[in-house]
PDB file of N, CA and C in Angstrom:
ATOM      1  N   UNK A   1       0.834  -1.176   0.000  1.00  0.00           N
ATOM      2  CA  UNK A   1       0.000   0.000   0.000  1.00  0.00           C
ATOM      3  C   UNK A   1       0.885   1.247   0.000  1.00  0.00           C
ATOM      4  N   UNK A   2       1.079   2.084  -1.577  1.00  0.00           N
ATOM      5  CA  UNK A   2       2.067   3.158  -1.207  1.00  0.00           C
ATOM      6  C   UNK A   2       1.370   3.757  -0.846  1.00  0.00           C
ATOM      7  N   UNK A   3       1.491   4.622  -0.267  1.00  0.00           N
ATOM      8  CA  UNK A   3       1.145   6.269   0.077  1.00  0.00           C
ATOM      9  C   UNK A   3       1.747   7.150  -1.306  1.00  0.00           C
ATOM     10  N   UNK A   4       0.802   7.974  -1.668  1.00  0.00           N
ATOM     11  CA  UNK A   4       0.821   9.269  -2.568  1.00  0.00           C
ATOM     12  C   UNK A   4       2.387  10.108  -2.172  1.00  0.00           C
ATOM     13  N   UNK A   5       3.811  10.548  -3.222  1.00  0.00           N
ATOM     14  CA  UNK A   5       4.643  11.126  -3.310  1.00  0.00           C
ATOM     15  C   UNK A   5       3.963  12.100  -2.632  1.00  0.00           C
ATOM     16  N   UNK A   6       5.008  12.946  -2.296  1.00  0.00           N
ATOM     17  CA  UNK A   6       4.768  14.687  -2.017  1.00  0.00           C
ATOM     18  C   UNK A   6       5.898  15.033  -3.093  1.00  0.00           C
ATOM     19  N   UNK A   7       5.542  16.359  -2.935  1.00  0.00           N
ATOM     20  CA  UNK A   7       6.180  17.005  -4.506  1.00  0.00           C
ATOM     21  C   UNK A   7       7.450  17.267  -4.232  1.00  0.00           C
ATOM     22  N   UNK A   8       8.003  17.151  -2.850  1.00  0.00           N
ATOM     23  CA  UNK A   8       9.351  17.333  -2.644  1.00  0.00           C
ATOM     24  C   UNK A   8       9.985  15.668  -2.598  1.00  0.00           C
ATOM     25  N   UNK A   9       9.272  15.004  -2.402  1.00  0.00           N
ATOM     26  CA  UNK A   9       9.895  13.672  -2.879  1.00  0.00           C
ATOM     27  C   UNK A   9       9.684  12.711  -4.162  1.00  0.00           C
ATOM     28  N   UNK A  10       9.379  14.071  -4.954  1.00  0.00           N
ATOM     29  CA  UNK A  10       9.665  13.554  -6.512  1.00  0.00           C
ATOM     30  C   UNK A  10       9.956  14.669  -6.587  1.00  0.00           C
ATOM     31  N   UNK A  11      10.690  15.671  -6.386  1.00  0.00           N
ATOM     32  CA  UNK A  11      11.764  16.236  -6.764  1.00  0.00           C
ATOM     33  C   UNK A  11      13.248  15.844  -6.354  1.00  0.00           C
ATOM     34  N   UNK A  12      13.063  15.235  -5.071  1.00  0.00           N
ATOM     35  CA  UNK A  12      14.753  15.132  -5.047  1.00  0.00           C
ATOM     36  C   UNK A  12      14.621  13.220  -5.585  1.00  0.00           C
ATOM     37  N   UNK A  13      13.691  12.537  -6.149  1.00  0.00           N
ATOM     38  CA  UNK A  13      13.761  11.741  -6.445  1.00  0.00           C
ATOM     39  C   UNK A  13      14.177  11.652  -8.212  1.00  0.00           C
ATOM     40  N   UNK A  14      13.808  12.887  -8.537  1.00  0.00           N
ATOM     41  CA  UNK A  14      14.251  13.446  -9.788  1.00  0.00           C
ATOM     42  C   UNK A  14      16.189  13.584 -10.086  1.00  0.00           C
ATOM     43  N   UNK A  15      16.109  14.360  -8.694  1.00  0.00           N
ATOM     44  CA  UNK A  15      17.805  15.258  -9.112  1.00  0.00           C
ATOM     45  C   UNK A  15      18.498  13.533  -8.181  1.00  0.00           C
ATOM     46  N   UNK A  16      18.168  12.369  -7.788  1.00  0.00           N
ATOM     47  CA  UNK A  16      18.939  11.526  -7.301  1.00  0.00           C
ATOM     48  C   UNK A  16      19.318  10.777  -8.718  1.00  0.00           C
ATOM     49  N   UNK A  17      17.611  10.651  -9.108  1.00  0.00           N
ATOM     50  CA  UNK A  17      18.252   9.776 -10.676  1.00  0.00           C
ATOM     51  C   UNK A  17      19.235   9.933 -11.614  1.00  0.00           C
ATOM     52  N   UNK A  18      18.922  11.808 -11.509  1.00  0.00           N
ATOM     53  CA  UNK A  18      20.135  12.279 -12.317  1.00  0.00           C
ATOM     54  C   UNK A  18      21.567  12.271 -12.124  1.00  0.00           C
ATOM     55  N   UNK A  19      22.095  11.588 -10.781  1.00  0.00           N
ATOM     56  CA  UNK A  19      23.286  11.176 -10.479  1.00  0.00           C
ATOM     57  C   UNK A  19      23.300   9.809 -10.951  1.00  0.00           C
ATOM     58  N   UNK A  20      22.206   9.181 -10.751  1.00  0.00           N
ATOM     59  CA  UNK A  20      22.778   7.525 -11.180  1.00  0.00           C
ATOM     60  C   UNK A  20      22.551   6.780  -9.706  1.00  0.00           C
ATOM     61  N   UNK A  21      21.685   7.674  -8.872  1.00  0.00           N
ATOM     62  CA  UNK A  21      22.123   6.770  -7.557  1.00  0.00           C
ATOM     63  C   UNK A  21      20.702   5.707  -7.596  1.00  0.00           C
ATOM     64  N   UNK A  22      20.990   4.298  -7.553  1.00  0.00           N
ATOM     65  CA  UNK A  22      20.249   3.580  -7.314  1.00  0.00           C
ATOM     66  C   UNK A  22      19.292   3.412  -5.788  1.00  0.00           C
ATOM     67  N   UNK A  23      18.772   3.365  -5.800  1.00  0.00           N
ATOM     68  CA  UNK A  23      17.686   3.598  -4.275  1.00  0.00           C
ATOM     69  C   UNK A  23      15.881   3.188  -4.508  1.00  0.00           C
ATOM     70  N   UNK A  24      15.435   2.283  -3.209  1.00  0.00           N
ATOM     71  CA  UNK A  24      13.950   2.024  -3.699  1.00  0.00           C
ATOM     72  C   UNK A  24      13.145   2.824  -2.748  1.00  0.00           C
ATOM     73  N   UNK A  25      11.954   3.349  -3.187  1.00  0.00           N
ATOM     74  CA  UNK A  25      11.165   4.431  -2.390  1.00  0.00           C
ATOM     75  C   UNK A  25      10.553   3.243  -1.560  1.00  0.00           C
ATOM     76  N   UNK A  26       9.753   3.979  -0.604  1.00  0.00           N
ATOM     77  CA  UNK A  26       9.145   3.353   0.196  1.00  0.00           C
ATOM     78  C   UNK A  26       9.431   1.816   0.806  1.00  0.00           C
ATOM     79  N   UNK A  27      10.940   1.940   1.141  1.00  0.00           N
ATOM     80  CA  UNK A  27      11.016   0.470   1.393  1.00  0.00           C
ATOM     81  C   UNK A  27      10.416   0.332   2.811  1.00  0.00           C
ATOM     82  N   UNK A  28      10.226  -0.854   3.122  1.00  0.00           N
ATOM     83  CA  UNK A  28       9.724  -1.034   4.565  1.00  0.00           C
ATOM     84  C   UNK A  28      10.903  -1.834   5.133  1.00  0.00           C
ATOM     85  N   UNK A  29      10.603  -1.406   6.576  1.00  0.00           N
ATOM     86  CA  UNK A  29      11.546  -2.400   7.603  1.00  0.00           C
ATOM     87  C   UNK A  29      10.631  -2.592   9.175  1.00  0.00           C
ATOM     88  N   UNK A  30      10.183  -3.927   8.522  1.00  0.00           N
ATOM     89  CA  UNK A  30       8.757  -4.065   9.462  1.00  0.00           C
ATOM     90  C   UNK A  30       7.625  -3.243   9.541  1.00  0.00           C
ATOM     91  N   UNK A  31       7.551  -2.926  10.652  1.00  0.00           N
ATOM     92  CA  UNK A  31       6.342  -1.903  10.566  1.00  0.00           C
ATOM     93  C   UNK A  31       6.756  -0.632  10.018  1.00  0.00           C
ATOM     94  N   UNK A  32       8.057  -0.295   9.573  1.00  0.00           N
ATOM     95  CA  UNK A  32       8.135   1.672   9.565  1.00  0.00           C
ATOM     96  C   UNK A  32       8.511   1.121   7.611  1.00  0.00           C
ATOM     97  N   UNK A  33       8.678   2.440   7.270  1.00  0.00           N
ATOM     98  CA  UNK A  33       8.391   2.764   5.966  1.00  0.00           C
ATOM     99  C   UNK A  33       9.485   3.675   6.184  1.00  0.00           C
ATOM    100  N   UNK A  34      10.434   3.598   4.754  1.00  0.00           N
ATOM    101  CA  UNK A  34      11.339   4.886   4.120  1.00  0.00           C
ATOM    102  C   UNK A  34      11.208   5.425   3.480  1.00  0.00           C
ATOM    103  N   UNK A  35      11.327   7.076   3.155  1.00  0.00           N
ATOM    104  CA  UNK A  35      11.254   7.244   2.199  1.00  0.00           C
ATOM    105  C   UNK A  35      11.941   6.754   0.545  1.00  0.00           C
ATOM    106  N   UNK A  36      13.187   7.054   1.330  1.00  0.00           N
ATOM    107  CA  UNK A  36      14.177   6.384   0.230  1.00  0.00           C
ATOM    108  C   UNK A  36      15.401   5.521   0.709  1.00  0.00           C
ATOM    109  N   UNK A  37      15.387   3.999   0.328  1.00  0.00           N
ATOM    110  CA  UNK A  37      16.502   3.443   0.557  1.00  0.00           C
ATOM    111  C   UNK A  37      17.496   3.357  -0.427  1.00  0.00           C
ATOM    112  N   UNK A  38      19.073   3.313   0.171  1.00  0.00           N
ATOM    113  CA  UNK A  38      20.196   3.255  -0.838  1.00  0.00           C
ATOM    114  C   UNK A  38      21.272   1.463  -0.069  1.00  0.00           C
ATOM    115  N   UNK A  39      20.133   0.779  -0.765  1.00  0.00           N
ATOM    116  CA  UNK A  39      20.219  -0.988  -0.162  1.00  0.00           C
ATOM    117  C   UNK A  39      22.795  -1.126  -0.003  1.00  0.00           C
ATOM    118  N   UNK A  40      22.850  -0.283  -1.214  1.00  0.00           N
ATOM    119  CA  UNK A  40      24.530  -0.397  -1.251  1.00  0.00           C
ATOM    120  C   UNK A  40      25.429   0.173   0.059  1.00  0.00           C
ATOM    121  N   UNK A  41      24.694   1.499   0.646  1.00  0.00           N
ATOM    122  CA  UNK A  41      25.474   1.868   1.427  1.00  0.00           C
ATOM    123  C   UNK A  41      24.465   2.321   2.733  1.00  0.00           C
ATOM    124  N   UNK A  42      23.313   1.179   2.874  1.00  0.00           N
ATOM    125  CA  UNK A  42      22.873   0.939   3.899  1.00  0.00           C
ATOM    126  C   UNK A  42      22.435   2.058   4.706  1.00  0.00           C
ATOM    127  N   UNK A  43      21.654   2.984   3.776  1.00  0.00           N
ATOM    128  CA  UNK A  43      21.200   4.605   4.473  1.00  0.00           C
ATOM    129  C   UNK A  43      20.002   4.599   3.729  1.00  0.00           C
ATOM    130  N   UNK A  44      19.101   5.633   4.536  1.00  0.00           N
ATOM    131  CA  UNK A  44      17.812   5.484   4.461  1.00  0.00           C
ATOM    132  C   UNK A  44      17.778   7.385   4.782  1.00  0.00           C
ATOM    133  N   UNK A  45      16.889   7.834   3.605  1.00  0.00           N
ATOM    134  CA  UNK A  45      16.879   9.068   3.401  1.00  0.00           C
ATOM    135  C   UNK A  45      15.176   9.292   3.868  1.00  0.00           C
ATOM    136  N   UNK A  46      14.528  10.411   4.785  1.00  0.00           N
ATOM    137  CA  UNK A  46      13.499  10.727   4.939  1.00  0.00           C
ATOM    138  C   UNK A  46      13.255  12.021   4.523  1.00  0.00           C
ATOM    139  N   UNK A  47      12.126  12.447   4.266  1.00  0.00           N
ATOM    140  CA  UNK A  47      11.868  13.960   3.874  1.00  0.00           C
ATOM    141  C   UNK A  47      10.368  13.970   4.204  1.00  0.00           C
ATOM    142  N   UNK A  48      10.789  15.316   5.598  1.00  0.00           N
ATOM    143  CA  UNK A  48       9.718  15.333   6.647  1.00  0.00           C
ATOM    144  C   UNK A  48       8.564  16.695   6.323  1.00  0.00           C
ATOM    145  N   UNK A  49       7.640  16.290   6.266  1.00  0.00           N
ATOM    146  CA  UNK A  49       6.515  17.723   5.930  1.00  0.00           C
ATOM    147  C   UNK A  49       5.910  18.324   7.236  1.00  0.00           C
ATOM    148  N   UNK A  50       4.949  19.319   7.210  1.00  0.00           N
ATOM    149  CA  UNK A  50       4.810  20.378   7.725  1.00  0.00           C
ATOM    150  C   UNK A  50       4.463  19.982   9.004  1.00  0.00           C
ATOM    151  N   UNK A  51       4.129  18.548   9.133  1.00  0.00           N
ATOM    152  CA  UNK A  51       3.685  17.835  10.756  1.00  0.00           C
ATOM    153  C   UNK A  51       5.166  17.756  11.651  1.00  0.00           C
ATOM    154  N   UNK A  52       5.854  17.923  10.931  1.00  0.00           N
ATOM    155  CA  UNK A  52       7.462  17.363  11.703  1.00  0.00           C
ATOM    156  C   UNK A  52       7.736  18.391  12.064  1.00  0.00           C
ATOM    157  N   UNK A  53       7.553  19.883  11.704  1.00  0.00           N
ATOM    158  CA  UNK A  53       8.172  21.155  11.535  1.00  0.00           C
ATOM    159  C   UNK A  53       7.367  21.568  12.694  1.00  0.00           C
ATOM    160  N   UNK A  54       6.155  21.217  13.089  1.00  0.00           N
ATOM    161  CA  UNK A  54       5.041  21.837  14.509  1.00  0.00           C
ATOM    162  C   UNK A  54       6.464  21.352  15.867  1.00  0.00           C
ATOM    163  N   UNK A  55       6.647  20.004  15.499  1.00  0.00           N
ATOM    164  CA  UNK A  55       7.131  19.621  16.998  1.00  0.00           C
ATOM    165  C   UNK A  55       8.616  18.874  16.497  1.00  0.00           C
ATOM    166  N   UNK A  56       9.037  19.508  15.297  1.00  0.00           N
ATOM    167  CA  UNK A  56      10.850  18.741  15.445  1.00  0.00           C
ATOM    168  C   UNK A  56      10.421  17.668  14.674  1.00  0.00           C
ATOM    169  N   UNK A  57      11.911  16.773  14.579  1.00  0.00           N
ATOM    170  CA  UNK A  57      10.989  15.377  14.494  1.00  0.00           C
ATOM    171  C   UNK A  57      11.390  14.787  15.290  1.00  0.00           C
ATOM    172  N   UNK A  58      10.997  15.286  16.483  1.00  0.00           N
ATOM    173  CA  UNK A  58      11.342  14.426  17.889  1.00  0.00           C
ATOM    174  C   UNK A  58      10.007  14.033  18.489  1.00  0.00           C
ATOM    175  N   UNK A  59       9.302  13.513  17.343  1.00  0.00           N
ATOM    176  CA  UNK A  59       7.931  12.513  17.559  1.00  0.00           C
ATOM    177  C   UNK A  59       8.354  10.950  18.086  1.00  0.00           C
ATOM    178  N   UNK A  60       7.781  10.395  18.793  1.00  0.00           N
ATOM    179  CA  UNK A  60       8.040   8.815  18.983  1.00  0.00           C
ATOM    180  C   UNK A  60       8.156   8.267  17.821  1.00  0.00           C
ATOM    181  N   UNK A  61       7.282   8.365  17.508  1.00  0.00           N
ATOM    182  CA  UNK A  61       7.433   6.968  16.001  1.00  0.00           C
ATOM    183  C   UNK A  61       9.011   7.700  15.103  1.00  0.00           C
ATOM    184  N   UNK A  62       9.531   8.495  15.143  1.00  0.00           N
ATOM    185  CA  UNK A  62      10.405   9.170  14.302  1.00  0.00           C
ATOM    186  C   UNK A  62      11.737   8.171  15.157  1.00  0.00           C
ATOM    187  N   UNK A  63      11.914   8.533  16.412  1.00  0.00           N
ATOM    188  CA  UNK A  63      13.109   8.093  17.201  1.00  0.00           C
ATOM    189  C   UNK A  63      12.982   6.699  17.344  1.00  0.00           C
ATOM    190  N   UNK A  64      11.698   6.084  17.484  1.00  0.00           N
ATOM    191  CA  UNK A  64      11.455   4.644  16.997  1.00  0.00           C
ATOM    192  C   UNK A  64      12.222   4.050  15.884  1.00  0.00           C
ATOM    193  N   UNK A  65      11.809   4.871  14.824  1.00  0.00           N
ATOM    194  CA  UNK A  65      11.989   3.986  13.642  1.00  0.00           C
ATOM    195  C   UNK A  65      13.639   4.449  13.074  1.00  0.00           C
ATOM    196  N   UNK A  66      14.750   5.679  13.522  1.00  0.00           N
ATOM    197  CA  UNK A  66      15.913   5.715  13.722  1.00  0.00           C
ATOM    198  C   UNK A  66      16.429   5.068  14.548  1.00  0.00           C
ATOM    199  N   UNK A  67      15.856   4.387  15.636  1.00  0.00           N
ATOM    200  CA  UNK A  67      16.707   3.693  16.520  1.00  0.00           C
ATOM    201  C   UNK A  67      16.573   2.211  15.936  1.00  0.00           C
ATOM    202  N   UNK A  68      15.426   1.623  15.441  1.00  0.00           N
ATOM    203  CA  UNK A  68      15.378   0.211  14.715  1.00  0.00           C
ATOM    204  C   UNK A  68      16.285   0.480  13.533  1.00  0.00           C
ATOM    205  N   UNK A  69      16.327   1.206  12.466  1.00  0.00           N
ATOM    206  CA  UNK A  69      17.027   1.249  11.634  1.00  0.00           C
ATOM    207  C   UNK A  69      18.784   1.349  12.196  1.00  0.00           C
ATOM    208  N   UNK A  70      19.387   2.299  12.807  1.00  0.00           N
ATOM    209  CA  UNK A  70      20.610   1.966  13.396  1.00  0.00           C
ATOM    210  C   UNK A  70      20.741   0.923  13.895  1.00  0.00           C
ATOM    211  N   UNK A  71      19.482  -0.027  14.347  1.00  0.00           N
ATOM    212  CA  UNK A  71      20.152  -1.122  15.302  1.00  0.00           C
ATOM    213  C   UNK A  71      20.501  -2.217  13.702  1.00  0.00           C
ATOM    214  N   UNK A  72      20.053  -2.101  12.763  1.00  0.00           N
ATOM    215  CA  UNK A  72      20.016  -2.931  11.796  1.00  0.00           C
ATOM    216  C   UNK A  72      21.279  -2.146  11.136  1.00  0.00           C
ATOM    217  N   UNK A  73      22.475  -1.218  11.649  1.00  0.00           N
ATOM    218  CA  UNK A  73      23.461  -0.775  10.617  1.00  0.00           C
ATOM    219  C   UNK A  73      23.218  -0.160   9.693  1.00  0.00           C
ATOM    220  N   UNK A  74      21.331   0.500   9.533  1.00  0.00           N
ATOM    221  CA  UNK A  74      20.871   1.555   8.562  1.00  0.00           C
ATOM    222  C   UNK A  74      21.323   2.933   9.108  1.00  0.00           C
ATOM    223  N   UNK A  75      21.976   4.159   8.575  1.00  0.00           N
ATOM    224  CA  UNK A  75      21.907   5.694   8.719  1.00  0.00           C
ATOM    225  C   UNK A  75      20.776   5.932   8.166  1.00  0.00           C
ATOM    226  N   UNK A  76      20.161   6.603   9.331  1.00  0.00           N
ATOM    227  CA  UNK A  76      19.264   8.104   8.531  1.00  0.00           C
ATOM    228  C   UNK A  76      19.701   9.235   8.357  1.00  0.00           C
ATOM    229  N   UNK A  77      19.346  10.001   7.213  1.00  0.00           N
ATOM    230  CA  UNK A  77      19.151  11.170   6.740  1.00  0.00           C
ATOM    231  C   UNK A  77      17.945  11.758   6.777  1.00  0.00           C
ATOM    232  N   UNK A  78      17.628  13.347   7.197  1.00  0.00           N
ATOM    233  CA  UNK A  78      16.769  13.923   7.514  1.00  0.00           C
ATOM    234  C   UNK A  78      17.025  15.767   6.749  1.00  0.00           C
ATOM    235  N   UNK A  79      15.687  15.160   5.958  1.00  0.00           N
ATOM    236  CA  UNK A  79      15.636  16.752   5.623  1.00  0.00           C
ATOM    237  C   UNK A  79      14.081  17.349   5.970  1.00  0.00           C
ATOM    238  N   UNK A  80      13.850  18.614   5.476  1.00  0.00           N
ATOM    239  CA  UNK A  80      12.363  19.147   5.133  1.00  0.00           C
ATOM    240  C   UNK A  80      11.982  19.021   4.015  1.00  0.00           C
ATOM    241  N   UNK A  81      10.750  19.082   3.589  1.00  0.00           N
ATOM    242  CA  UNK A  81      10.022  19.481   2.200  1.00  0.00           C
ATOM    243  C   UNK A  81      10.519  21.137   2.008  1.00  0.00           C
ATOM    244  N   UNK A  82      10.805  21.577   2.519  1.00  0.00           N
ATOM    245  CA  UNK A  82      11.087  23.215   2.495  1.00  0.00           C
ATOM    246  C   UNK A  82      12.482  23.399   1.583  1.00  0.00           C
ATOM    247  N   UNK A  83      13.272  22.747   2.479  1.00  0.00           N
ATOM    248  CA  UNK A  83      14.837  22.375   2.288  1.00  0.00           C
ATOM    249  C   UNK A  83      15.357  21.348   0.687  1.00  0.00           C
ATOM    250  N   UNK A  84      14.612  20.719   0.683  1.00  0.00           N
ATOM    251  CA  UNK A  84      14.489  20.029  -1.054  1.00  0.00           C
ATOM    252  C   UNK A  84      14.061  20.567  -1.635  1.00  0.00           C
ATOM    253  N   UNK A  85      13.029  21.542  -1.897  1.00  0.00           N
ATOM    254  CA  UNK A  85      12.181  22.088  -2.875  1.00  0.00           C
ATOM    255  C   UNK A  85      13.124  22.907  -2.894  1.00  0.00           C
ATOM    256  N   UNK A  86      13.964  23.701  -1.943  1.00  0.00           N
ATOM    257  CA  UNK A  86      14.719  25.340  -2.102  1.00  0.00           C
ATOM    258  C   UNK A  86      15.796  24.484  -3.143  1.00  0.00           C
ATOM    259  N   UNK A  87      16.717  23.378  -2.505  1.00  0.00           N
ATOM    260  CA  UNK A  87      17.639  23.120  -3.297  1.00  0.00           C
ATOM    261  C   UNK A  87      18.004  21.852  -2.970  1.00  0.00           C
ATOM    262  N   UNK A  88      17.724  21.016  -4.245  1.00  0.00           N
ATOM    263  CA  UNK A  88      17.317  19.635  -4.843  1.00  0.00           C
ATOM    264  C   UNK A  88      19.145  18.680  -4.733  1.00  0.00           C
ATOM    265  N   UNK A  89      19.347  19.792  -5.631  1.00  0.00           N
ATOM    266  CA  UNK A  89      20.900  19.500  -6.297  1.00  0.00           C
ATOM    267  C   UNK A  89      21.897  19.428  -5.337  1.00  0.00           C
ATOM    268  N   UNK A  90      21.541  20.630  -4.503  1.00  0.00           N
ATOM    269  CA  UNK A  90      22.610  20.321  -3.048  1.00  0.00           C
ATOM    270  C   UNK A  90      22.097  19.317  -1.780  1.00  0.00           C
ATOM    271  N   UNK A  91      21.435  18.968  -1.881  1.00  0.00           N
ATOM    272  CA  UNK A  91      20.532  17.807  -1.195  1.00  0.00           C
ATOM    273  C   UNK A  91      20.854  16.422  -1.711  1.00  0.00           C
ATOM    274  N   UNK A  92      20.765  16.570  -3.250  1.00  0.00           N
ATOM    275  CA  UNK A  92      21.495  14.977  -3.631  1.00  0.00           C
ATOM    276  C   UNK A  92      22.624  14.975  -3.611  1.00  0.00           C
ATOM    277  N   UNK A  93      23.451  16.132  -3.914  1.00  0.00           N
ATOM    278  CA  UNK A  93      25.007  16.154  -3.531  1.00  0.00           C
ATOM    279  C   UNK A  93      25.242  15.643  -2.363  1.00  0.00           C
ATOM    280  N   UNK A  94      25.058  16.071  -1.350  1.00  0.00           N
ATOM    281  CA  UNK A  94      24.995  15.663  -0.099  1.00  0.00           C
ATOM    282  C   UNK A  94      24.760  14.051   0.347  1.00  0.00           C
ATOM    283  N   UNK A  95      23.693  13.687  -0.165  1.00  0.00           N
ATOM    284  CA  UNK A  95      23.112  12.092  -0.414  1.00  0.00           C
ATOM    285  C   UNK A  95      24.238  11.451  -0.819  1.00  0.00           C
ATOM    286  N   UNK A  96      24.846  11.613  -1.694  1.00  0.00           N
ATOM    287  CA  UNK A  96      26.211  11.317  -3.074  1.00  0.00           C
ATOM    288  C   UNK A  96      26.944  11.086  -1.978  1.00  0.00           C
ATOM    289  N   UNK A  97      27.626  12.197  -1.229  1.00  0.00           N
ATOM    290  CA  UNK A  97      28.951  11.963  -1.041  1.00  0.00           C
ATOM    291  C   UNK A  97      28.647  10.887   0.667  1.00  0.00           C
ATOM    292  N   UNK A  98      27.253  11.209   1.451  1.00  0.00           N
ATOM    293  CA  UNK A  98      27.778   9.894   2.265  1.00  0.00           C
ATOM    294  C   UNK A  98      27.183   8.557   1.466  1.00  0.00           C
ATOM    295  N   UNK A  99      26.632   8.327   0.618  1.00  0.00           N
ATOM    296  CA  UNK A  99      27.009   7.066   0.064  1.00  0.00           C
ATOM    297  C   UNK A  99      28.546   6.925  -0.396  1.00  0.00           C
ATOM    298  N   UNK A 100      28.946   7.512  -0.833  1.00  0.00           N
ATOM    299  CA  UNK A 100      30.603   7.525  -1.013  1.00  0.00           C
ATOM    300  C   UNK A 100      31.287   6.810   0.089  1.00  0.00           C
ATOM    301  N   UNK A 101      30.940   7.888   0.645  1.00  0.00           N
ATOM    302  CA  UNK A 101      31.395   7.797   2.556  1.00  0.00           C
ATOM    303  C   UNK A 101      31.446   5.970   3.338  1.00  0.00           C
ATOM    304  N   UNK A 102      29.641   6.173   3.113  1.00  0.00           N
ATOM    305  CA  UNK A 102      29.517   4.447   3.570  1.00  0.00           C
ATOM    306  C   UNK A 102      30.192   3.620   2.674  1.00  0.00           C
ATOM    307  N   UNK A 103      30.208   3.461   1.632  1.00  0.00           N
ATOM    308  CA  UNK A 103      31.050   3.174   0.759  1.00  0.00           C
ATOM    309  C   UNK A 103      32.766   2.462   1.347  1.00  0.00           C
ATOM    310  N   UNK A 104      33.196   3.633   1.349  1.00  0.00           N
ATOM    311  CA  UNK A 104      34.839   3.513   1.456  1.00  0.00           C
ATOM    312  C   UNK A 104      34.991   2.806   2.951  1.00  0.00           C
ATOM    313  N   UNK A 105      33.893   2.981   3.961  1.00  0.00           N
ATOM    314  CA  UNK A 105      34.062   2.202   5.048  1.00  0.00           C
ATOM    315  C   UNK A 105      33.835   0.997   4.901  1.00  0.00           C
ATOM    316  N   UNK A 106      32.539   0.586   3.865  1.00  0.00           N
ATOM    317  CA  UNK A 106      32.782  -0.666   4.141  1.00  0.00           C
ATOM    318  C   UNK A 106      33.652  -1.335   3.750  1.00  0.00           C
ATOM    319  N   UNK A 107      34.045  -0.845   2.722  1.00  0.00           N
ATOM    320  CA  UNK A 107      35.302  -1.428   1.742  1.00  0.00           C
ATOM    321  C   UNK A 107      36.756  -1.776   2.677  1.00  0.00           C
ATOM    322  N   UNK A 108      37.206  -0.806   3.572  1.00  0.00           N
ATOM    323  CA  UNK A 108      38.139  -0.248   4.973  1.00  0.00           C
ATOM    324  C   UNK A 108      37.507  -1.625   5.809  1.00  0.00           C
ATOM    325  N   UNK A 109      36.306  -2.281   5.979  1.00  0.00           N
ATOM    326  CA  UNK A 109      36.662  -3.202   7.268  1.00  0.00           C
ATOM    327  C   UNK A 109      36.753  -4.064   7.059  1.00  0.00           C
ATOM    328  N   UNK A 110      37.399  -4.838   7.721  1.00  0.00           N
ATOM    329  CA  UNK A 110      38.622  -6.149   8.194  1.00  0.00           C
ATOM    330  C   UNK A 110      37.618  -7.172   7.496  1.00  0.00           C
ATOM    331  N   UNK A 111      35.778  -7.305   8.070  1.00  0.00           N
ATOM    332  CA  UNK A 111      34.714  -8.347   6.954  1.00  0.00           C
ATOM    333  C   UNK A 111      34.641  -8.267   5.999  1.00  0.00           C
ATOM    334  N   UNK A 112      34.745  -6.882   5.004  1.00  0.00           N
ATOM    335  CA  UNK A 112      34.721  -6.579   4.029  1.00  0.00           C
ATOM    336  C   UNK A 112      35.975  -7.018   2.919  1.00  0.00           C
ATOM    337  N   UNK A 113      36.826  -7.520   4.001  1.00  0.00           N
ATOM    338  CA  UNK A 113      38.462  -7.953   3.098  1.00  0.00           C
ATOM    339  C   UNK A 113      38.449  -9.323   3.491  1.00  0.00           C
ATOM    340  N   UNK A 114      37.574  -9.743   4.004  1.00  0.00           N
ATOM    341  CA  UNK A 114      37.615 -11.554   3.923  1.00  0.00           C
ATOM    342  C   UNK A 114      38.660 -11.947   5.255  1.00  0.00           C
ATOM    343  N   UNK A 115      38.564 -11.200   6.326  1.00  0.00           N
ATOM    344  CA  UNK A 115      39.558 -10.879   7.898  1.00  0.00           C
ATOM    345  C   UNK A 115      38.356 -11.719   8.233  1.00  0.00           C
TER     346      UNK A 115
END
């Protein structure tokens, strides 16, 4: 059952493609939902609308579903609908370089070299 895009998450779902970065919307991990997963470097991108902005997103279900995801070795990323719509390009830049990031670590540990 998806839920309906918001227009800021088909916009930066726009400027991600245009890097080449592979990622599936709405993946689930049990009960919580992502916006966008990047399955290679094990990060999970959210983009929070005008309900998050009343009270933070220091809602339960928010710190819930960052603390299940870290316990599984997922990063979150956290933006606004405000903050993507202003600027898309520096938002997937950003996305880019810690997949990079996760990237070169995993590559760097001792499991990753057959240790």
């Amino acid at each position: 059952m998806r839920v309906p895009s918001t227009r800021a998450e088909d916009v930066l779902a726009s400027a991600l493609r245009r890097r080449g970065l592979r990622f599936r919307r709405e993946a689930s991990f049990g009960i919580y939902k992502a916006d966008f997963y990047f399955p290679s470097a094990r990060l999970t991108v959210e983009v929070d609308g005008h309900h998050h902005r009343d009270v933070g997103w220091k809602r339960r279900s928010d710190y819930d579903k960052c603390d299940r995801l870290a316990r599984m070795g997922i990063r979150t990323l956290r933006y606004s609908n405000e903050s993507v719509l202003r600027a898309p390009n520096a938002i997937a830049s950003a996305i880019e370089l810690e997949i990079n990031r996760r990237a070169r670590a995993v590559c760097r540990s001792p499991r990753a070299r057959g240790r």
